[in-house]
Protein backbone atom coordinates (compact mmCIF):
# COMPACT_ATOMS: atom_id res chain seq x y z
CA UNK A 1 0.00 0.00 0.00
CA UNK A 2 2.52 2.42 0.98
CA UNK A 3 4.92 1.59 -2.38
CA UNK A 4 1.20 2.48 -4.15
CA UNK A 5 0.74 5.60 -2.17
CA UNK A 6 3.88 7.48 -1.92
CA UNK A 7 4.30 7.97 -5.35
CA UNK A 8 0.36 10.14 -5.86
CA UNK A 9 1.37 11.44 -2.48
CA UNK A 10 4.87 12.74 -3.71
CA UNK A 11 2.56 14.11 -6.67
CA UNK A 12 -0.29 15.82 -4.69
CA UNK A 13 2.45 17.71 -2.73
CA UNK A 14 4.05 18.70 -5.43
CA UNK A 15 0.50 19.84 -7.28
CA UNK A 16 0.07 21.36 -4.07
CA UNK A 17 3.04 23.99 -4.13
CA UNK A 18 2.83 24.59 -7.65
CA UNK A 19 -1.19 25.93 -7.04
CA UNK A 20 0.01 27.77 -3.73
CA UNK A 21 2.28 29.65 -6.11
CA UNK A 22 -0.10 29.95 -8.78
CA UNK A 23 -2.68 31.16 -6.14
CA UNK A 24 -0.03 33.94 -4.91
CA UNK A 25 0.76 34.95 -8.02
CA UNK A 26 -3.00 35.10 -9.47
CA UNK A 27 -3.59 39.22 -9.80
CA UNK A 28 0.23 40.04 -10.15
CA UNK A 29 0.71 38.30 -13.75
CA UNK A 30 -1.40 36.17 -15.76
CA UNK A 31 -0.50 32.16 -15.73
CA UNK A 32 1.99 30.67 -17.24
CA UNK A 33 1.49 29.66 -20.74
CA UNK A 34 0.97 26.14 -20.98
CA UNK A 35 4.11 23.81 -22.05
CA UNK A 36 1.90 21.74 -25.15
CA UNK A 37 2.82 18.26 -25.51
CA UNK A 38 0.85 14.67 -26.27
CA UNK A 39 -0.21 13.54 -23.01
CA UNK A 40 -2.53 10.65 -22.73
CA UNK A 41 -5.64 11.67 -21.29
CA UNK A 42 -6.86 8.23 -19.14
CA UNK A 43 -3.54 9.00 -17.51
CA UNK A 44 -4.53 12.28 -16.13
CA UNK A 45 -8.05 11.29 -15.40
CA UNK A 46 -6.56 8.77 -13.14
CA UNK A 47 -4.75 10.42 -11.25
CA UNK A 48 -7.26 12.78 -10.84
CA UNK A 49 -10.12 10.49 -9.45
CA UNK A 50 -7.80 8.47 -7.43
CA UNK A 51 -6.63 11.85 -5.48
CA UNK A 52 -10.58 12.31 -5.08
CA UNK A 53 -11.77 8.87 -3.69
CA UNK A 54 -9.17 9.58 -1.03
CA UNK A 55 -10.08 12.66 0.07
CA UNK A 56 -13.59 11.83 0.00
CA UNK A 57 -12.99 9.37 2.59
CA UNK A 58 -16.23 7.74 3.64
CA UNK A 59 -18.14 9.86 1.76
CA UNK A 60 -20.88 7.92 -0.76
CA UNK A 61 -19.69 8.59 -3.75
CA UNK A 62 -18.53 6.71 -7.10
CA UNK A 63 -15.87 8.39 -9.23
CA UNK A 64 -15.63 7.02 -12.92
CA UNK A 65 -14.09 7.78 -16.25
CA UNK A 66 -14.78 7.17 -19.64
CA UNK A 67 -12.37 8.00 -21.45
CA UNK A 68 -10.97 6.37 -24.79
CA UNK A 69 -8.22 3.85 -24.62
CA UNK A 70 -5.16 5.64 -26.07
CA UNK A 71 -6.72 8.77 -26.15
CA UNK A 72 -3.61 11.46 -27.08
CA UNK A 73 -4.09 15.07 -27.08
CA UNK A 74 -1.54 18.27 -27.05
CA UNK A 75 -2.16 19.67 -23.41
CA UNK A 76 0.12 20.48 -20.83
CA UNK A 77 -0.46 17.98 -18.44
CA UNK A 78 -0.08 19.64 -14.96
CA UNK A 79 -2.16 22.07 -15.71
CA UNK A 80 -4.50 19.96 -17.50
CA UNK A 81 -4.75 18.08 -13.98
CA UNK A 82 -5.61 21.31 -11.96
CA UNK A 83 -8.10 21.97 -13.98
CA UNK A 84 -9.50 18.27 -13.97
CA UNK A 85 -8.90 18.57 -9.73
CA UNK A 86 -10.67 22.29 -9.49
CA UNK A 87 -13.39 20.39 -11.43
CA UNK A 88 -13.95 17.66 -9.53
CA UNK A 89 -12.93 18.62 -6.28
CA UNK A 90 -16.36 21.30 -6.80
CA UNK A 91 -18.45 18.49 -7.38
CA UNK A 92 -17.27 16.12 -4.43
CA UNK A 93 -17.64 19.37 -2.19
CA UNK A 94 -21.28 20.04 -3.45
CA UNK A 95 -22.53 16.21 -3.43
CA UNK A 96 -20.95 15.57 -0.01
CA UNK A 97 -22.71 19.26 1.14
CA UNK A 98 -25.51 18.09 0.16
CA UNK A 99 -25.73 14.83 2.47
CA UNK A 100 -26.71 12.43 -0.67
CA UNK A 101 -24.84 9.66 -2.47
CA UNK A 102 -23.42 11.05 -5.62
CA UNK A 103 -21.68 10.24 -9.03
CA UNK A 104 -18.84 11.87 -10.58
CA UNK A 105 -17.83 11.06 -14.50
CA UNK A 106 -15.32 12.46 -16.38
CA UNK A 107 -16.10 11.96 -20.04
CA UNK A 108 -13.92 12.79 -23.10
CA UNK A 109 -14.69 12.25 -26.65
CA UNK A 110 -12.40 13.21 -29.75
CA UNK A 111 -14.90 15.42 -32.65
CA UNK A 112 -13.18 16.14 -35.95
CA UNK A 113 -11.95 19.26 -34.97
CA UNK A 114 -11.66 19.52 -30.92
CA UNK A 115 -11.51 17.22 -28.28
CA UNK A 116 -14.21 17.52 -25.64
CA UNK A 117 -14.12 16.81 -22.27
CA UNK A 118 -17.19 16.67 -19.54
CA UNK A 119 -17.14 16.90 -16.06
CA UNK A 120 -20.30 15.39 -14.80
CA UNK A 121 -21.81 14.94 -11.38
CA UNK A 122 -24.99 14.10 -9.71
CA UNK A 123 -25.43 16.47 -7.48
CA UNK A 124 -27.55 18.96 -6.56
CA UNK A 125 -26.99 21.56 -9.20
CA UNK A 126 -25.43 25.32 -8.76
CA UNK A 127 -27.04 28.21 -6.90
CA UNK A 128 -28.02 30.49 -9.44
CA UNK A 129 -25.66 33.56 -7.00
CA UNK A 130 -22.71 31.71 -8.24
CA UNK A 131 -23.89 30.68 -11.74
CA UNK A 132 -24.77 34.69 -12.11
CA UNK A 133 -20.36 35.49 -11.79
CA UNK A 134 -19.33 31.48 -11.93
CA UNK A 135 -15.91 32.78 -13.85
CA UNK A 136 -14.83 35.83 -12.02
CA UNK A 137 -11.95 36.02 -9.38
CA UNK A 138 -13.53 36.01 -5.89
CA UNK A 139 -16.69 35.87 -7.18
CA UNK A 140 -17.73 33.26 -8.40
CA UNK A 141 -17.70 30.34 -4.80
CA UNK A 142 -20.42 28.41 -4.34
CA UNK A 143 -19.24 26.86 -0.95
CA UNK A 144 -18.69 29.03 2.35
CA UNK A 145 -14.80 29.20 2.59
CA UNK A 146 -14.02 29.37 -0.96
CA UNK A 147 -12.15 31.66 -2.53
CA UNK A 148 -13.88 31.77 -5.69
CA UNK A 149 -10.36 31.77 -7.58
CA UNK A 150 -10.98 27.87 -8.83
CA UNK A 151 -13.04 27.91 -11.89
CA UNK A 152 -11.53 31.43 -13.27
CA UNK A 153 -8.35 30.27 -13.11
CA UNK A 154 -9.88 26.84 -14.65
CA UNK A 155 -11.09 29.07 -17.31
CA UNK A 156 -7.83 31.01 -17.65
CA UNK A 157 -5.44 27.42 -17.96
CA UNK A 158 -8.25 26.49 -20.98
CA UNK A 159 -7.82 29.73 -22.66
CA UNK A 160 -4.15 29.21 -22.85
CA UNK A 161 -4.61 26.01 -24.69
CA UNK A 162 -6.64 27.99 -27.05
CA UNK A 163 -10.04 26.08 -25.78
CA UNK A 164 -12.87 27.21 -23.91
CA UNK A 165 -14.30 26.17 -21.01
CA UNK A 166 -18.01 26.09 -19.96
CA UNK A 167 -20.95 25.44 -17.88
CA UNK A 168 -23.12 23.15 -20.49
CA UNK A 169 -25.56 22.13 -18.21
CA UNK A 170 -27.17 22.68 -14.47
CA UNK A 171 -30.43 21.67 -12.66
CA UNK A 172 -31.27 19.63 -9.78
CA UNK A 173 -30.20 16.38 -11.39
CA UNK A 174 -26.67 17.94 -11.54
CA UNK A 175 -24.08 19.86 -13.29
CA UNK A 176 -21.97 19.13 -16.31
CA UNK A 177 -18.78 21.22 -17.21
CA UNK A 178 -17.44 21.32 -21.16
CA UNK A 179 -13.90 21.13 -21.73
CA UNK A 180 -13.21 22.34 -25.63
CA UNK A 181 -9.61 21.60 -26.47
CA UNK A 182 -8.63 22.59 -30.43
CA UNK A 183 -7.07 19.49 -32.28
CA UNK A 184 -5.49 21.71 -34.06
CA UNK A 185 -3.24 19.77 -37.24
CA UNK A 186 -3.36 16.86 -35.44
C-alpha cells in the first residue's frame, strides 16, 4: 500500500506547491502559458479520481471515467490536472454538502476538430448567485470558505490552450462542465 501511495502522495504535494504559487501569483501576472505536448488523457483522469476517492474518505460517492483507450491530445499535463482537480474537487464538495450519495464522470470524446471533455456529477446543481459570476476572481464560490479563484483560473489554464471552457448544463439532477480543447493539425 505504501509503495502504491507514496508515489500520488509525492505528486499531490508537489500539485500542491505549484497551485500555492499559482494562487499567490493570481492578480500580479497572468499564468503561465501552458508547455503543449501529447499527453494521454486516461492518464490524467486517473490520477485525478484516485486523489478524489481519497479525500472523499467515507463519503458515498462513485468516481468514474470514460475515457478512450489511447486517447492522445496536445495539453500540458499539470495544468491539464488542476483543472481536472478544481473540477472535480467542486463536485465532491457540493454532493458531499448536500448529504446524498453522488456520481462523478469524467467523459472525453475526440470530434473532428476539438476534443471535448465533460465533467459530470450528480449532485444537486449550482445556486443560481454563483452561476450569475461562476468565472470571475472572488466571485464566483459556491461553498462558504471558498475563494472563488478555482473555476476562473480553470477558465484562464483552458484559454491558454486555445479552448474554452463552460458550464453546459445545471439543474437539480446535476451539473456538467465542457472542456473544448482545439485538435489543431493533429
Amino acid at each position: 500500500l505504501v509503495k502504491r501511495l507514496a508515489p500520488k502522495l509525492v505528486s499531490s504535494i508537489t500539485r500542491a506547491v505549484h497551485l500555492c504559487e499559482s494562487t499567490l501569483a493570481f492578480g500580479k501576472a497572468d499564468e503561465q502559458a501552458p508547455t503543449l505536448s501529447q499527453v494521454r488523457l486516461s492518464d490524467i483522469v486517473e490520477d485525478v479520481l484516485d486523489s478524489e476517492r481519497l479525500a472523499a474518505g467515507e463519503a458515498d460517492l462513485t468516481f468514474l471515467g470514460e475515457v478512450p483507450v489511447g486517447l492522445m491530445l496536445r495539453a500540458d499535463a499539470e495544468q491539464l490536472y488542476r483543472v481536472l482537480g478544481n473540477l472535480v474537487r467542486n463536485a465532491r464538495t457540493a454532493i458531499v454538502n448536500s448529504g446524498e450519495k453522488g456520481e462523478i464522470t469524467i467523459i472525453a470524446q475526440e470530434a473532428e476538430a476539438d476534443w471535448i471533455i465533460d465533467v459530470a456529477d450528480t449532485g444537486p446543481g449550482l445556486p443560481a448567485k454563483a452561476q450569475d459570476h461562476l468565472f470571475q476572481p472572488f466571485q464566483g464560490g459556491a461553498t462558504k470558505g471558498g475563494a472563488g479563484l478555482g473555476l476562473s483560473i480553470a477558465a484562464e489554464l483552458i484559454r491558454g490552450h486555445g479552448g474554452h471552457l463552460h458550464l453546459h448544463r445545471t439543474d437539480a439532477s446535476g451539473t456538467v462542465f465542457r472542456i473544448t480543447l482545439p485538435r489543431g493539425g493533429v
